[in-house]
Protein backbone atom coordinates (compact mmCIF):
# COMPACT_ATOMS: atom_id res chain seq x y z
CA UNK A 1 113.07 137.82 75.37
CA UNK A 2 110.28 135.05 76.66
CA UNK A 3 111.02 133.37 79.17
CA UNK A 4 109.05 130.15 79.36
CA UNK A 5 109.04 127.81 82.51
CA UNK A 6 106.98 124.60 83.63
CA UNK A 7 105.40 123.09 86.85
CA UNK A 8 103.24 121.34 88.76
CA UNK A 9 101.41 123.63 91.01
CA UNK A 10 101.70 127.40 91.01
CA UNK A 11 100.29 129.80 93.27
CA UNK A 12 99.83 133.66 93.41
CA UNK A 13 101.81 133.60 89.73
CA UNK A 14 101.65 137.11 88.72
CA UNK A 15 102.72 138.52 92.07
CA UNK A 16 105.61 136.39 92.24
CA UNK A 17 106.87 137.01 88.52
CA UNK A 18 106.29 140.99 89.12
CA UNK A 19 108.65 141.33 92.08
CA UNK A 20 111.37 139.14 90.58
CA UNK A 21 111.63 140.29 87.12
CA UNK A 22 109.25 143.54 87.13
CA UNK A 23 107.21 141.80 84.17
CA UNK A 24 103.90 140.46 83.70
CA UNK A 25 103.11 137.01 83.31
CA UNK A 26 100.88 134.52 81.48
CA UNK A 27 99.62 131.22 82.63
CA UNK A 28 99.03 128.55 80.42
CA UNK A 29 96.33 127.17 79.87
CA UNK A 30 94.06 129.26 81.41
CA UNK A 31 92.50 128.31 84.39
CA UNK A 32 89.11 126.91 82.99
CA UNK A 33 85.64 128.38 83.17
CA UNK A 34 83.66 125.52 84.37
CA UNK A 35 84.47 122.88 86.61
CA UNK A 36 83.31 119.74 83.86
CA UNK A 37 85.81 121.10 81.85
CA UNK A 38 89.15 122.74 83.08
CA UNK A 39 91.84 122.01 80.19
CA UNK A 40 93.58 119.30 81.83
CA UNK A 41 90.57 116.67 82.73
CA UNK A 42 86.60 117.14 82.00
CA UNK A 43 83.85 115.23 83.61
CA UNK A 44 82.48 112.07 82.10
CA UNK A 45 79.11 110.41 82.71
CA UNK A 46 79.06 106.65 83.59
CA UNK A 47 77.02 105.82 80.51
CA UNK A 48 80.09 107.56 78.57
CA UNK A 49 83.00 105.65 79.58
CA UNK A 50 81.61 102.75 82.04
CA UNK A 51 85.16 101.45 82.39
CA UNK A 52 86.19 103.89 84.90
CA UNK A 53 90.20 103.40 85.56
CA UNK A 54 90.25 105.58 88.64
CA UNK A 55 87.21 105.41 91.68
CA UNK A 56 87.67 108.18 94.76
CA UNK A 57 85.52 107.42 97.76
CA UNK A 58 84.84 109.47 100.03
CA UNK A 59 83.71 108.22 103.60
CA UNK A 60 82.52 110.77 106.69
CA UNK A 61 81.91 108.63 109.67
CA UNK A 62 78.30 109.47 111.33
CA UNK A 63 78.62 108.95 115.72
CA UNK A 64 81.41 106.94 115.74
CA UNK A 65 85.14 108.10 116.37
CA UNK A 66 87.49 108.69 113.61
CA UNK A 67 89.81 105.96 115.14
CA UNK A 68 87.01 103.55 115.09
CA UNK A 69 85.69 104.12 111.32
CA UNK A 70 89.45 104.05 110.32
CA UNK A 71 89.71 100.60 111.76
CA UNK A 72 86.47 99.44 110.01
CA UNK A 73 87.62 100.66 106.48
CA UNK A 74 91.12 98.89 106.43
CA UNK A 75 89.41 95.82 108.12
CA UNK A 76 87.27 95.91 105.25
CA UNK A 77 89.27 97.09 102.63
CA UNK A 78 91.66 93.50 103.89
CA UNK A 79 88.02 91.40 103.21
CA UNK A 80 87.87 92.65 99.90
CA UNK A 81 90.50 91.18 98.94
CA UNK A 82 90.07 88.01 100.10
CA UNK A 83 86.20 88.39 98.64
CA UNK A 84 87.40 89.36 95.50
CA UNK A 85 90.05 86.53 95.29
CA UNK A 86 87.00 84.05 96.61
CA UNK A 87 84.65 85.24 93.36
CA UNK A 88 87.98 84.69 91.14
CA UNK A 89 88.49 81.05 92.41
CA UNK A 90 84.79 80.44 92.43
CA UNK A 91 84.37 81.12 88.66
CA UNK A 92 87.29 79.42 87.61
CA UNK A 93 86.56 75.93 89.71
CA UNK A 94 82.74 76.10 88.37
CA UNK A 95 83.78 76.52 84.61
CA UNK A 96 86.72 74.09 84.66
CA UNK A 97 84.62 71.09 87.10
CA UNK A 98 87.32 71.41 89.51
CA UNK A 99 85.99 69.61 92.68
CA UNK A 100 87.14 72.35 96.38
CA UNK A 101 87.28 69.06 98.32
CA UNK A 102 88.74 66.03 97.50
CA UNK A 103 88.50 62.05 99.13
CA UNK A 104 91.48 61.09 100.53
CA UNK A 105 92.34 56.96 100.11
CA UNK A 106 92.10 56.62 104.11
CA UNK A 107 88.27 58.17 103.65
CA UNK A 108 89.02 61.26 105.23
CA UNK A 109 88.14 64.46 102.82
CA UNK A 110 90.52 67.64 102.80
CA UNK A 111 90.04 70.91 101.02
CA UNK A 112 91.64 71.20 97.71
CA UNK A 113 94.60 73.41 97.93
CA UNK A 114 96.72 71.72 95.40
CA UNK A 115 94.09 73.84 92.51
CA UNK A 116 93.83 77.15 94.48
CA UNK A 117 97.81 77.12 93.68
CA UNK A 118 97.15 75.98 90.41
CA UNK A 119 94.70 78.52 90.11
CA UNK A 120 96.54 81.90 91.08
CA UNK A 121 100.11 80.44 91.09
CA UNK A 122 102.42 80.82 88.62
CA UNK A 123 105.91 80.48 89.20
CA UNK A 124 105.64 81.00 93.05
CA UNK A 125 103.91 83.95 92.54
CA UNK A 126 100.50 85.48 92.13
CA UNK A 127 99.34 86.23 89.10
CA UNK A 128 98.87 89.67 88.55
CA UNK A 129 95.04 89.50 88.58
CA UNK A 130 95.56 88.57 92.18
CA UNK A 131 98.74 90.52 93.24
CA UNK A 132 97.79 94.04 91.46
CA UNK A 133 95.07 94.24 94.42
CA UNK A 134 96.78 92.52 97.27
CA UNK A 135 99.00 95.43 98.59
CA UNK A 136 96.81 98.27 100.32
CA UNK A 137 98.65 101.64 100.76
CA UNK A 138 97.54 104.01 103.56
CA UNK A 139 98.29 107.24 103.87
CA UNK A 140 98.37 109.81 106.40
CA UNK A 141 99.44 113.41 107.57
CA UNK A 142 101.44 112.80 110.06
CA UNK A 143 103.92 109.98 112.05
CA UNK A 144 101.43 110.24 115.21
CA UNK A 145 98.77 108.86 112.91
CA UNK A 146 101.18 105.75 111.53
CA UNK A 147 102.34 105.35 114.92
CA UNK A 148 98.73 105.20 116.13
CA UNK A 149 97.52 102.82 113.06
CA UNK A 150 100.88 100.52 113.19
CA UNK A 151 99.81 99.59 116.61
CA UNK A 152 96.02 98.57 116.24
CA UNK A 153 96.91 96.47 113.10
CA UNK A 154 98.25 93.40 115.25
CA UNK A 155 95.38 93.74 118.09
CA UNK A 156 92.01 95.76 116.75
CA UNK A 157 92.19 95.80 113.39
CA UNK A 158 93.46 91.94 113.03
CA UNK A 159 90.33 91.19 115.37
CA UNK A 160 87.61 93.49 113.41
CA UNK A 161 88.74 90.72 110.53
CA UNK A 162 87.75 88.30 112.05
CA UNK A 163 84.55 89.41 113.18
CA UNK A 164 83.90 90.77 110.00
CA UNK A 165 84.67 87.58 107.95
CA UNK A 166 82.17 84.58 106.84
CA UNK A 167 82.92 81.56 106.44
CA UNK A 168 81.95 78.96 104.02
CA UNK A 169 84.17 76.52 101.94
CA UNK A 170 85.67 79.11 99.55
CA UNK A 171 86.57 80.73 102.84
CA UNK A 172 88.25 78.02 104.04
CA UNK A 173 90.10 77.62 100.82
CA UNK A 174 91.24 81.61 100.87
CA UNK A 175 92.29 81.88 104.77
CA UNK A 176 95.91 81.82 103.41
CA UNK A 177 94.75 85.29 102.20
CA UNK A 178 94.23 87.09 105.89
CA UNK A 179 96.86 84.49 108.05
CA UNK A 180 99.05 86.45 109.98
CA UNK A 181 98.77 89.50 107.72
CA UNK A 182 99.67 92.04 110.54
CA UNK A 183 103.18 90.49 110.30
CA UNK A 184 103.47 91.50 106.60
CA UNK A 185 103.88 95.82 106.84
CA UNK A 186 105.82 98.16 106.47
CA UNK A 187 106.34 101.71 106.08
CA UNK A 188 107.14 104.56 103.93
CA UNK A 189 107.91 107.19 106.10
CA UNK A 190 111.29 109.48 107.75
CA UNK A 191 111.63 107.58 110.87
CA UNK A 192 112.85 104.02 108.18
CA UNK A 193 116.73 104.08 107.03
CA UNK A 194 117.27 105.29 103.74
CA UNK A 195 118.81 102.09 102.56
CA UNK A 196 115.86 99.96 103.82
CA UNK A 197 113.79 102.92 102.07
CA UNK A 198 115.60 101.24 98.89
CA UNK A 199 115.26 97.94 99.52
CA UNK A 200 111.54 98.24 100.51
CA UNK A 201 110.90 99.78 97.20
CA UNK A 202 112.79 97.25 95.35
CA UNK A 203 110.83 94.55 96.97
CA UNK A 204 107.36 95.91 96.45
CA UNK A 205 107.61 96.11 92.80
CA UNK A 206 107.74 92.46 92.96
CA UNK A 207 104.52 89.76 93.17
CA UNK A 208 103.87 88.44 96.31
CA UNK A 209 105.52 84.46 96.84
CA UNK A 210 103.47 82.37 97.63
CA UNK A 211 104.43 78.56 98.53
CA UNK A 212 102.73 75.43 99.85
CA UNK A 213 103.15 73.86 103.06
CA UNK A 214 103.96 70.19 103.81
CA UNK A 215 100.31 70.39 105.12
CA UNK A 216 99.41 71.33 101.42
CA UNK A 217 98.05 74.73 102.87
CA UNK A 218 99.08 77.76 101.69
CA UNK A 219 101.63 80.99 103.00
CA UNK A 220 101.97 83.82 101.22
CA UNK A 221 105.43 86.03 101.46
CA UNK A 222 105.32 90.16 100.60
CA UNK A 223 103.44 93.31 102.00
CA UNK A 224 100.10 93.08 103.14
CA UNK A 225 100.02 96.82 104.41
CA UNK A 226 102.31 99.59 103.72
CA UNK A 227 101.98 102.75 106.16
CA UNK A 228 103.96 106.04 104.61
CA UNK A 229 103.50 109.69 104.61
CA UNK A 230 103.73 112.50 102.25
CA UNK A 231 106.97 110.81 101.47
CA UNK A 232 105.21 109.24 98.37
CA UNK A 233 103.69 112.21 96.97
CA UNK A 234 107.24 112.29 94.41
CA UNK A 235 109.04 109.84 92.92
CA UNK A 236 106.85 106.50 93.91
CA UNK A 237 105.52 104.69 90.80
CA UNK A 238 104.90 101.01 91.63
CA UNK A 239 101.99 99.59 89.06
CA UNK A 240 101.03 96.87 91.99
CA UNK A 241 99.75 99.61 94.36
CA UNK A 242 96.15 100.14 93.37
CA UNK A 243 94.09 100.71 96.53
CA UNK A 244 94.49 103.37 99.01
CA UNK A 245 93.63 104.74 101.71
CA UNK A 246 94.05 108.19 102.74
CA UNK A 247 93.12 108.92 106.23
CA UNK A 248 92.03 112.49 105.99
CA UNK A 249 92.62 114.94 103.54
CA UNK A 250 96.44 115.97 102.99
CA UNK A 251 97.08 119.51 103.73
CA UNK A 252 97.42 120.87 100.10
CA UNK A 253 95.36 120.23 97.18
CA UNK A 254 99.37 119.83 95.47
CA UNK A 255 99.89 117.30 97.73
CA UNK A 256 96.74 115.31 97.50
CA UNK A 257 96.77 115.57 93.68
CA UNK A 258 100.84 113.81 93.86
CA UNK A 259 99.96 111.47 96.79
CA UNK A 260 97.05 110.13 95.46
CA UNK A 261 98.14 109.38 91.98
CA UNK A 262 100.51 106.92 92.88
């Protein structure tokens, strides 16, 4: 009789199979014999397939802190965003004539919100060319290190924004983007109710809201940042979360390979 079983990760295979059934075991498939090809994935060149779906970056700060680099890559990671949805609103005003200021009848000119909203609005929500890189995910090893981040995100991180951002009228146009986005986190991690666990997950499978004010500015309602723990590594499959950051490396390849596919 075979005796045929499945999984993710195994380790020290043929010990463990000879002292609980005395047998010998086979593992398939065989762990491959060069590292561009190992069964499960192979290695492909950028002129092969230049629409990569996947990019891994790695980042080693050079005589500055760990703290301090970590607080530079989410600060800039947050810019992105706004960057990217600047180029976005950019190309579509230019090839449509749409006009980013408009004359008011008293003489006075105002930016032009009312197309931004036209622009990446639809239905009081993003589209998903803007929402399916709004949310960033971080990661980290420990509660110390989301207790440590969840602090600086109000006070050093909010104010490495602001240095770090430039301002022209696109800018202007896109500050809806960074307003008060230290009150939009949340976590993913033991020390959050189970039920609010459940509601938090329910919530960010949906688009961000975004509404206009009686000023005709902008406000956006959702998750900005979401701070969680090896808690994701199983069982988390949202399509909307497609940047992350992983503050160090997890402590098992298993659990880098889970965390990081999400």
């Amino acid at each position: 009789m075979k005796i045929v079983a499945s999984t993710a990760t195994t380790r020290n295979t043929d010990l463990l199979i000879d002292r609980l059934y005395n047998r010998k075991a086979s593992v398939f498939p065989a762990q491959g014999t060069s590292y561009a090809n190992n069964f499960f994935s192979k290695v492909e060149r950028q002129e092969e397939n230049v629409d990569k779906k996947r990019h891994h970056i790695g980042f080693m700060p050079v005589g500055i802190s760990g703290a301090e680099s970590e607080k530079m890559i989410i600060a800039n990671l947050l810019i992105a965003r706004k960057e990217y949805i600047k180029a976005y609103l950019k190309e579509h005003f230019e090839e449509n004539g749409i006009k980013t200021t408009i004359y008011k009848e008293d003489g006075t000119i105002s930016l032009n919100h009312a197309a931004v909203y036209d622009c990446i609005v639809k239905d009081n929500e993003l589209i998903s060319e803007v929402d399916d890189y709004w949310t960033l995910l971080c990661y980290y090893n420990s509660m110390k290190d989301v207790s440590r981040t969840a602090s600086r995100i109000s006070n050093d991180i909010e104010n490495k924004v602001h240095s770090l951002s430039c301002y022209d009228v696109y800018s202007m146009l896109t500050d809806f983007v960074l307003d008060k986005f230290y009150n939009r986190k949340s976590e993913f991690t033991s020390r959050v109710d189970s039920h609010e666990i459940k509601q938090l997950l329910t919530d960010s499978e949906k688009r961000i809201k975004c509404e206009k004010r009686e000023d005709g500015t902008l406000c956006v309602d959702g998750k900005d940042i979401i701070l969680a723990t090896n808690m994701i590594s199983v069982g988390l499959d949202i399509s909307r979360f497609n940047i992350m950051y992983m503050a160090g490396q997890p402590r098992a390849v298993a659990e880098y390979i889970q965390s990081s596919s999400r």
